[in-house]
Protein backbone atom coordinates (compact mmCIF):
# COMPACT_ATOMS: atom_id res chain seq x y z
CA UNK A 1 -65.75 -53.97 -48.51
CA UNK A 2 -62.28 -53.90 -50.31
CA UNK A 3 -63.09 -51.69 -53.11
CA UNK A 4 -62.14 -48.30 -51.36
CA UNK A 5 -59.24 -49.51 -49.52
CA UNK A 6 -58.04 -51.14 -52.92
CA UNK A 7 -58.57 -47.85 -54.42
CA UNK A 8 -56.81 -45.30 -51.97
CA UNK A 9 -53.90 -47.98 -52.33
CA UNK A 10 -53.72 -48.14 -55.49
CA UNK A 11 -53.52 -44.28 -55.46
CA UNK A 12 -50.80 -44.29 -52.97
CA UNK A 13 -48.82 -46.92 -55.00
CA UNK A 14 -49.08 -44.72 -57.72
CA UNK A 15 -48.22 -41.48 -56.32
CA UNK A 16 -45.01 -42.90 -54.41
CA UNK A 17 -43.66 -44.87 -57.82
CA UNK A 18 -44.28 -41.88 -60.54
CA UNK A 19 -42.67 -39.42 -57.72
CA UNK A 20 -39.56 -41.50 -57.50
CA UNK A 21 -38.63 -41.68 -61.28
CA UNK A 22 -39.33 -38.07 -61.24
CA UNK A 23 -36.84 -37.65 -59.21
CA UNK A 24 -34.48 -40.05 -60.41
CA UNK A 25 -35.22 -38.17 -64.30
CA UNK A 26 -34.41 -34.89 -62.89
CA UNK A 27 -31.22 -35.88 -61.71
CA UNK A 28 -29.92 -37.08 -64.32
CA UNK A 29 -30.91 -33.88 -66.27
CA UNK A 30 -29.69 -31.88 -63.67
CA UNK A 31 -26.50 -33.92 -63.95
CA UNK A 32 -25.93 -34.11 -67.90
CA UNK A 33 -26.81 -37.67 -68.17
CA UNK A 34 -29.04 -37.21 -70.92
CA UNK A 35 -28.91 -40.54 -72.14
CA UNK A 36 -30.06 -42.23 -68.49
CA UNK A 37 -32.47 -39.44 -68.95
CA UNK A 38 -33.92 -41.00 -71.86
CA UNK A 39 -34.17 -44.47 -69.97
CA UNK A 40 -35.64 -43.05 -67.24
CA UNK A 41 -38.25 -41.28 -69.89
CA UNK A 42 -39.42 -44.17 -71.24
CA UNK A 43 -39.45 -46.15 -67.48
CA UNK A 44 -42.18 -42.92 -66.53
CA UNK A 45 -44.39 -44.30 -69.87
CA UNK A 46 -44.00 -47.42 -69.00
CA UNK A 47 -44.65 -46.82 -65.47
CA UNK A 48 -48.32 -44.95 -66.18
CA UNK A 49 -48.90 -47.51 -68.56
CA UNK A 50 -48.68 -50.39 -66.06
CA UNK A 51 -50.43 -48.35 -63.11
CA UNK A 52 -53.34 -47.86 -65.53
CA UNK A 53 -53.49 -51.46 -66.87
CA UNK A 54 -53.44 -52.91 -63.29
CA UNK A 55 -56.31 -50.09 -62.69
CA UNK A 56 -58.61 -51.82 -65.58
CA UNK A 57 -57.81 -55.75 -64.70
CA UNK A 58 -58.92 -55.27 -60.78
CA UNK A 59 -60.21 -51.69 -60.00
CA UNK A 60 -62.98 -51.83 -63.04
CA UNK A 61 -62.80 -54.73 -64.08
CA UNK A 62 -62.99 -56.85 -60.75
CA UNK A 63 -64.87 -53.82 -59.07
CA UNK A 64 -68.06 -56.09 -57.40
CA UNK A 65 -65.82 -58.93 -56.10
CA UNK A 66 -63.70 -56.07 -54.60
CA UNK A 67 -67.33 -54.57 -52.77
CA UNK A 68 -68.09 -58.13 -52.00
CA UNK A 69 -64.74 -58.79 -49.85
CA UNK A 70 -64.42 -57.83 -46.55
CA UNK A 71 -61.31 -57.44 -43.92
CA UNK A 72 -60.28 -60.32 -41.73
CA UNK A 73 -58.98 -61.13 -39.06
CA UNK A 74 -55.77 -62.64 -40.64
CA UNK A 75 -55.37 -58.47 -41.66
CA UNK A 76 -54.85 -57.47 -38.07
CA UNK A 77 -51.70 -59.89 -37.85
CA UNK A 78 -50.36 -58.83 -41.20
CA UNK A 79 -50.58 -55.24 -39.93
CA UNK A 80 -48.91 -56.47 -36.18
CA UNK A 81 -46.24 -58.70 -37.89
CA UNK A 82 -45.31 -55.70 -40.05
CA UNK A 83 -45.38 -53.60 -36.67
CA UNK A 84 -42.47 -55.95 -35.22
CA UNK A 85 -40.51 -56.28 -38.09
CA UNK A 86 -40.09 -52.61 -38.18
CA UNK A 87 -39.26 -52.31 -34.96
CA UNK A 88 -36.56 -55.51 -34.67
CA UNK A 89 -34.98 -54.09 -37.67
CA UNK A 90 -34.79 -50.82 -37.10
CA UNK A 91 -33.31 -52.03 -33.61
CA UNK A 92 -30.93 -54.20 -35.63
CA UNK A 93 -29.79 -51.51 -37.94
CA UNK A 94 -29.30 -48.49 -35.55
CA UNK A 95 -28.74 -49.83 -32.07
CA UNK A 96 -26.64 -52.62 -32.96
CA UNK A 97 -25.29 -51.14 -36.20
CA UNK A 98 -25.53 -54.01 -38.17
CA UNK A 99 -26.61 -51.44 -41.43
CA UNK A 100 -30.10 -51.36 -42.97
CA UNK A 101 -29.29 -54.42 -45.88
CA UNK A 102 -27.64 -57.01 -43.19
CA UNK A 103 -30.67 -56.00 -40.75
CA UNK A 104 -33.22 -56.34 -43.23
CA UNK A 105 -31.96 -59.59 -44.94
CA UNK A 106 -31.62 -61.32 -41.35
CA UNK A 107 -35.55 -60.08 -40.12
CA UNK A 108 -36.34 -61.35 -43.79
CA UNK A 109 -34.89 -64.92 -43.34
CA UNK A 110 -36.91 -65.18 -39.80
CA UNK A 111 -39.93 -64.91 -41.48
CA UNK A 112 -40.45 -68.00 -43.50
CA UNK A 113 -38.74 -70.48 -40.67
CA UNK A 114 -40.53 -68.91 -37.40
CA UNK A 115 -43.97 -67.44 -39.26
CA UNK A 116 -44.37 -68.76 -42.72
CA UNK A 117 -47.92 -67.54 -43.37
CA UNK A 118 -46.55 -64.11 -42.21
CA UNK A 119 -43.31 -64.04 -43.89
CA UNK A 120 -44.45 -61.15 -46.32
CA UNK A 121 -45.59 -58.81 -43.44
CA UNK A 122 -42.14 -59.23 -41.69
CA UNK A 123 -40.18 -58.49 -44.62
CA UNK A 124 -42.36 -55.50 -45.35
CA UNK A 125 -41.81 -54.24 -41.51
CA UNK A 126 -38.17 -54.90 -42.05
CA UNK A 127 -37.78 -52.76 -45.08
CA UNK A 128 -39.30 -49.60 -43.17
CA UNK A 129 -36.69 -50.64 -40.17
CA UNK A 130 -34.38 -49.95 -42.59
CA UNK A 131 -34.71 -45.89 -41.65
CA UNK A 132 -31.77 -44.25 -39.75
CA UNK A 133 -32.38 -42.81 -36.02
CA UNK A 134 -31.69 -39.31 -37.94
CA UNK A 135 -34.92 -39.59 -39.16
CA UNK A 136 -36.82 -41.66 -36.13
CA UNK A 137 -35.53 -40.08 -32.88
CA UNK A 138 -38.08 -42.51 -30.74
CA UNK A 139 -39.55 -45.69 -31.10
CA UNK A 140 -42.98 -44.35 -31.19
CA UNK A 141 -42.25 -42.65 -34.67
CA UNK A 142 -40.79 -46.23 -35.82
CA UNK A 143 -43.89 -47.77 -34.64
CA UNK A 144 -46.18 -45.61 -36.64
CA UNK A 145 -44.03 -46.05 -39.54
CA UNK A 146 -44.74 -50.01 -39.22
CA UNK A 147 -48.04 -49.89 -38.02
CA UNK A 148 -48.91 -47.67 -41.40
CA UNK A 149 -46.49 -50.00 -43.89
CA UNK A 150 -49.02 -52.81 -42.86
CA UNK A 151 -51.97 -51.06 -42.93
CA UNK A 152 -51.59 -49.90 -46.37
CA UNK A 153 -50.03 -53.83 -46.96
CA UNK A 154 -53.36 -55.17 -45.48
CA UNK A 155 -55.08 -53.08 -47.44
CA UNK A 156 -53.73 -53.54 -50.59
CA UNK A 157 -54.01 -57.30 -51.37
CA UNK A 158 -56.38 -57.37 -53.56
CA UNK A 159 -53.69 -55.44 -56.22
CA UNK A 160 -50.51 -55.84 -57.43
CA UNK A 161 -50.29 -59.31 -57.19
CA UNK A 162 -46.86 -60.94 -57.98
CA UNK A 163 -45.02 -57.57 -58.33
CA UNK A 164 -41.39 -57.26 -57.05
CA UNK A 165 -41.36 -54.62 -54.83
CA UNK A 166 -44.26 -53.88 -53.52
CA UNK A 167 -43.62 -54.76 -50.13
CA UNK A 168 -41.00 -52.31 -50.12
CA UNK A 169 -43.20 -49.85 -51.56
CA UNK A 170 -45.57 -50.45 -48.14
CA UNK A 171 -42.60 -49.69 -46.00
CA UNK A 172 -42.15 -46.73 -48.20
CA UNK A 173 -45.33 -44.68 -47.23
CA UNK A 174 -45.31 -45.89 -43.77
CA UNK A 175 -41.83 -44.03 -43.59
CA UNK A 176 -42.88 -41.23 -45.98
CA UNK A 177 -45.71 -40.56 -44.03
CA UNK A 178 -44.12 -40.68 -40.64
CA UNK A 179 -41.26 -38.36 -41.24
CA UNK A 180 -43.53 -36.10 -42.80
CA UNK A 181 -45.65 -36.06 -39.42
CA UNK A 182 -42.54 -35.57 -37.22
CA UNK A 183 -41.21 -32.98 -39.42
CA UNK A 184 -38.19 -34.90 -39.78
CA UNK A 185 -38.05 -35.28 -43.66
CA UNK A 186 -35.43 -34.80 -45.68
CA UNK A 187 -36.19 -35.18 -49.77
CA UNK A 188 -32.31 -34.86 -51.04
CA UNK A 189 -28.52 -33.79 -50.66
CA UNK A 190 -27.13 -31.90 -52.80
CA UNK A 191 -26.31 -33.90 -56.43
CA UNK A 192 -22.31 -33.41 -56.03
CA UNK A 193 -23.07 -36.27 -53.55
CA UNK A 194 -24.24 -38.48 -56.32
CA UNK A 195 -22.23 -41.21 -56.89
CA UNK A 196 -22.31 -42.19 -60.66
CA UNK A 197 -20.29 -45.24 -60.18
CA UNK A 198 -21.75 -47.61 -63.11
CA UNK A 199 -20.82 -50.19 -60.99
CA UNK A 200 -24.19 -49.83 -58.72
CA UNK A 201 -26.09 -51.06 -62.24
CA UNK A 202 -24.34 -53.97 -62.65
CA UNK A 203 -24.78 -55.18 -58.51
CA UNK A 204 -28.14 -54.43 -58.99
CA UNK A 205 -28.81 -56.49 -62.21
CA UNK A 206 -26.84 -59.35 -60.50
CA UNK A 207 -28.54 -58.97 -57.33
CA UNK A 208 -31.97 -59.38 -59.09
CA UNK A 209 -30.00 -61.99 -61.22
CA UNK A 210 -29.26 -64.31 -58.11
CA UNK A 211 -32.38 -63.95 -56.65
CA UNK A 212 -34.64 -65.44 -59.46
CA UNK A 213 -32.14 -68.73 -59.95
CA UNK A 214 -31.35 -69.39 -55.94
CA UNK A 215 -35.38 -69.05 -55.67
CA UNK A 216 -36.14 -70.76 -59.28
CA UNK A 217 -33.06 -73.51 -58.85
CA UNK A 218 -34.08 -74.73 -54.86
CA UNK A 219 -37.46 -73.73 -54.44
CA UNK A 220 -36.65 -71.76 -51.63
CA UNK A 221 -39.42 -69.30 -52.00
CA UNK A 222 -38.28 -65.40 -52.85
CA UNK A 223 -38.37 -63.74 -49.48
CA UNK A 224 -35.62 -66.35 -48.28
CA UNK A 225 -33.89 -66.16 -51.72
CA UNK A 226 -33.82 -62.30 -51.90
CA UNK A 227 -32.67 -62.05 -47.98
CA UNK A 228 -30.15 -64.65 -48.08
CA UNK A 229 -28.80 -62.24 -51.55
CA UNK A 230 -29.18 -59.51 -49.11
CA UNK A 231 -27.27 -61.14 -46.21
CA UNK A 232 -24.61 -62.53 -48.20
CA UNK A 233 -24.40 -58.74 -50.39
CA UNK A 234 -24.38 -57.09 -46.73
CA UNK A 235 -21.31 -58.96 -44.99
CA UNK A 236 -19.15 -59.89 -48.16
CA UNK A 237 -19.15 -56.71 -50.66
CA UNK A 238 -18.11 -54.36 -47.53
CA UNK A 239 -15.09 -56.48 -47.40
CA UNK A 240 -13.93 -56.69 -50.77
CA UNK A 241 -14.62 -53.57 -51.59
CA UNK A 242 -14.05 -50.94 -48.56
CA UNK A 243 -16.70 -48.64 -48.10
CA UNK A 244 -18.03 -48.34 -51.75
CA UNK A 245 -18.86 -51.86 -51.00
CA UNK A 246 -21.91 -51.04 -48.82
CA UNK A 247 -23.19 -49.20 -51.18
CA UNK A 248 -22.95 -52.66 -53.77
CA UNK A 249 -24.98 -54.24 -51.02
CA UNK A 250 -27.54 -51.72 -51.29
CA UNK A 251 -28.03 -52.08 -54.95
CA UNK A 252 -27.69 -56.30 -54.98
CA UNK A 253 -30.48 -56.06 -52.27
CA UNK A 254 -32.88 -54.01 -53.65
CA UNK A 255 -32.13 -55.45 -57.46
CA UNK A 256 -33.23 -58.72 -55.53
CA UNK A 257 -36.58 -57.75 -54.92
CA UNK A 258 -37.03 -57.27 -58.72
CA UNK A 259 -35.81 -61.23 -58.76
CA UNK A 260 -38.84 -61.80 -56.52
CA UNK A 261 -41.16 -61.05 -59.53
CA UNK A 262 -43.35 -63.73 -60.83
CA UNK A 263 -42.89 -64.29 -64.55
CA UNK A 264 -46.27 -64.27 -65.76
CA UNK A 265 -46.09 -60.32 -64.83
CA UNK A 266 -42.70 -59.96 -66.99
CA UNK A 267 -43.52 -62.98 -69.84
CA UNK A 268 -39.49 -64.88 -69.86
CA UNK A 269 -36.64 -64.36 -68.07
CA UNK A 270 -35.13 -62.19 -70.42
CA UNK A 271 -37.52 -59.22 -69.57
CA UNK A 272 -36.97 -59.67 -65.91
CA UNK A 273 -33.31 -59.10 -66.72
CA UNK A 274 -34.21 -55.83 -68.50
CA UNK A 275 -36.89 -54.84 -65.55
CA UNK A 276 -33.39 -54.71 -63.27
CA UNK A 277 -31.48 -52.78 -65.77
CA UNK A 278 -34.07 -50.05 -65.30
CA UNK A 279 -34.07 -50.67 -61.71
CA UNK A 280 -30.16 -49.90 -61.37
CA UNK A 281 -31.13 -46.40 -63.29
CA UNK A 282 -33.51 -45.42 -61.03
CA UNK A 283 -31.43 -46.48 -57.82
CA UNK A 284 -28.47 -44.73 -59.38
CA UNK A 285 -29.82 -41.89 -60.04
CA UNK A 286 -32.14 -41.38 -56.44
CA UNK A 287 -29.06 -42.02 -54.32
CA UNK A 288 -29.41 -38.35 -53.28
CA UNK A 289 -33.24 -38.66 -52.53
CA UNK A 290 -35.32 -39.40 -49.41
CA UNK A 291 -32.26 -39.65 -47.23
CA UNK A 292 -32.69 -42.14 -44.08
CA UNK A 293 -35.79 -43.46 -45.02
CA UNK A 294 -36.94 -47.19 -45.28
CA UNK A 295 -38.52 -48.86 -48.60
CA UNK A 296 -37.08 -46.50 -51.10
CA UNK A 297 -35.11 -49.87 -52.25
CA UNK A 298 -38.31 -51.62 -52.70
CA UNK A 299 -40.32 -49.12 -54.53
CA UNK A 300 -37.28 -48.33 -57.34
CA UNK A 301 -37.82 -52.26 -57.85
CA UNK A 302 -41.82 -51.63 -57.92
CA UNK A 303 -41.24 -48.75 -60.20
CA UNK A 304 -39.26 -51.00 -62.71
CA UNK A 305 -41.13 -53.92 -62.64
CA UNK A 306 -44.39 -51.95 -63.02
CA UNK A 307 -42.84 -49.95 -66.12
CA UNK A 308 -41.71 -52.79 -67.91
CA UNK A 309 -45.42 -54.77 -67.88
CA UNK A 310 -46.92 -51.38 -68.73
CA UNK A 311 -44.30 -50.86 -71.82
CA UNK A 312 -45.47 -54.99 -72.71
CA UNK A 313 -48.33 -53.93 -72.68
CA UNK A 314 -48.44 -50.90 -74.69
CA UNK A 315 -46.33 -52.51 -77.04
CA UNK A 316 -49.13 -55.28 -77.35
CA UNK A 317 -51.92 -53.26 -78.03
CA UNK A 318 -49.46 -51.38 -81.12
CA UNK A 319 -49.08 -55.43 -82.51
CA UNK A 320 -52.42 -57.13 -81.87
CA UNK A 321 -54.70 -55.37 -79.08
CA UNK A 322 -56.12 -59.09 -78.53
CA UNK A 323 -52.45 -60.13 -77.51
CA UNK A 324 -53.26 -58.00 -74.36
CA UNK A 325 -54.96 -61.07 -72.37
CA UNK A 326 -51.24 -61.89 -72.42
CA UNK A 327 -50.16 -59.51 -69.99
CA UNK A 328 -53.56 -60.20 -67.38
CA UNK A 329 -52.97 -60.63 -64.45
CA UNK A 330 -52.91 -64.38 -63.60
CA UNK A 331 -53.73 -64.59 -59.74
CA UNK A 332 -54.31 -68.39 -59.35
CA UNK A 333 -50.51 -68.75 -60.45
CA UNK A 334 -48.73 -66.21 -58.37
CA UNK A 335 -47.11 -68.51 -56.55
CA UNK A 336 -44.44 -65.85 -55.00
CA UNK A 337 -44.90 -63.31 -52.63
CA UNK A 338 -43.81 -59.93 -54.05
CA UNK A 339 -40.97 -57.88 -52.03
């Protein structure tokens, strides 16, 4: 039976998104950005909007298939596969110091060349690697932060299909969760820290940019297109740009998870392009927020991508409400796994 699990995941989901913009809203009040603030306003509609639209299409409206389905057996590897990515990249990232985007990216291109029908799991392990040994001070508190990212991932693939960011999102509660249970979490620093550098926007925009042509151009599939974005973001902006670089890399790899989006979620390209624009607010703007963790880069792409069908859809039903089948979700053509 898939019906609860889809439920208590779709809660989760939904509780994990709407507190992130939150916090990214409050910011920029707190900071005097009032017109971000605005942005970030209309992302929050946009964002219940979407969260209750994908509640009608599968939790009520698909509600007996849901009771009908069952786990398999295929679940138990997506939760182990999520397991060892964690743990490889959190290896990657802290022991080796190769930083949380070049870590990521490289577990992320492993995937679809060594396990191709597992290549979503990995990349959502790697994504709750991404936390800092400041937060995990033993590898038993990184393994229960994977072992939850796929349980919740496992549990949860009945919804949300074709959604940038969602894998993300997994590794997101699976760190939340854990650093909550080791009392080792730590929400923000204080907002002098936050780096308004408009800059961080426009990464992020190309970033989600890249990802959607290398992917739509070669075929390449968008977990290899979005970690070979990451890689190259990871070892070349550094370079260029000193240490503000890093942080470029941060923002091209998480705006290329809202490249990973299928377009019969978002309608054209054009709309993906706007999804990433309120993407870069949100990442700007929760810089301070949920320091160390792994996933947050994920679920600011899951929050914008999620906002923007729910604002398609609102607008929709103010045209035509029978323009709304538009906007259904289309599972027989999702034909990209969703970061």
């Amino acid at each position: 039976m898939m019906y609860i699990p889809s439920l208590i995941s779709f809660l989760i989901f939904v509780v994990i998104s709407i507190f992130l913009v939150l916090s990214s809203l409050f910011n920029a009040l707190a900071v005097g950005s009032y017109l971000f603030a605005a942005v970030l306003l209309v992302v929050l509609i946009g964002l219940i909007s979407g969260h209750h639209r994908e509640y009608q299409l599968i939790l009520e409206e698909d509600k007996e298939r849901l009771k009908k389905a069952s786990f398999q057996l295929f679940d138990l590897f997506v939760i182990l596969s999520t397991l060892g990515g964690t743990l490889l990249t959190f290896f990657l990232n802290n022991h080796l110091q190769l930083g949380g985007v070049v870590a990521s990216a490289m577990v992320g291109l492993l995937g679809p060349l060594l396990a191709p029908k597992l290549q979503r799991a990995i990349f959502c392990g790697s994504f709750a690697g991404m936390a800092t040994s400041m937060i995990f001070t033993n590898i038993w508190w990184v393994g229960l932060a994977g072992f939850l990212s796929g349980l919740l991932l496992a549990a949860s693939r009945e919804i949300y299909d074709g959604f940038g960011g969602k894998l993300g999102a997994a590794g997101f509660f699976g760190t939340i969760t854990t650093a909550l249970l080791s009392d080792r979490f730590i929400y923000n620093n204080q907002l002098g820290d936050l780096n308004r550098d408009y800059n961080l926007v426009f990464y992020f925009i190309l970033g989600a940019v890249f990802t959607y042509h290398v992917n739509k151009i070669n075929r390449t599939g968008t977990i290899l297109a979005s970690s070979g974005v990451g890689l190259i973001a990871g070892l070349v902006l550094p370079r260029l740009y000193g240490p503000v670089g890093a942080s470029y890399a941060v923002a091209a790899f998480c705006g290329s998870f809202v490249g990973m989006t299928i377009l019969d979620r978002l309608s054209n390209e054009f709309y993906l392009y706007v999804a990433s624009l309120f993407g870069g607010v949100i990442f700007l703007y929760t810089q301070i927020n949920f320091v160390g963790l792994g996933g947050k880069l994920g679920t600011t792409a899951f929050a914008s991508v999620v906002a923007w069908w729910g604002l398609l859809f609102l607008y929709d039903q103010a045209i035509d409400p029978g323009t709304s089948a538009r906007r259904r979700r289309q599972k027989n053509k999702s034909l990209n796994p969703s970061a």
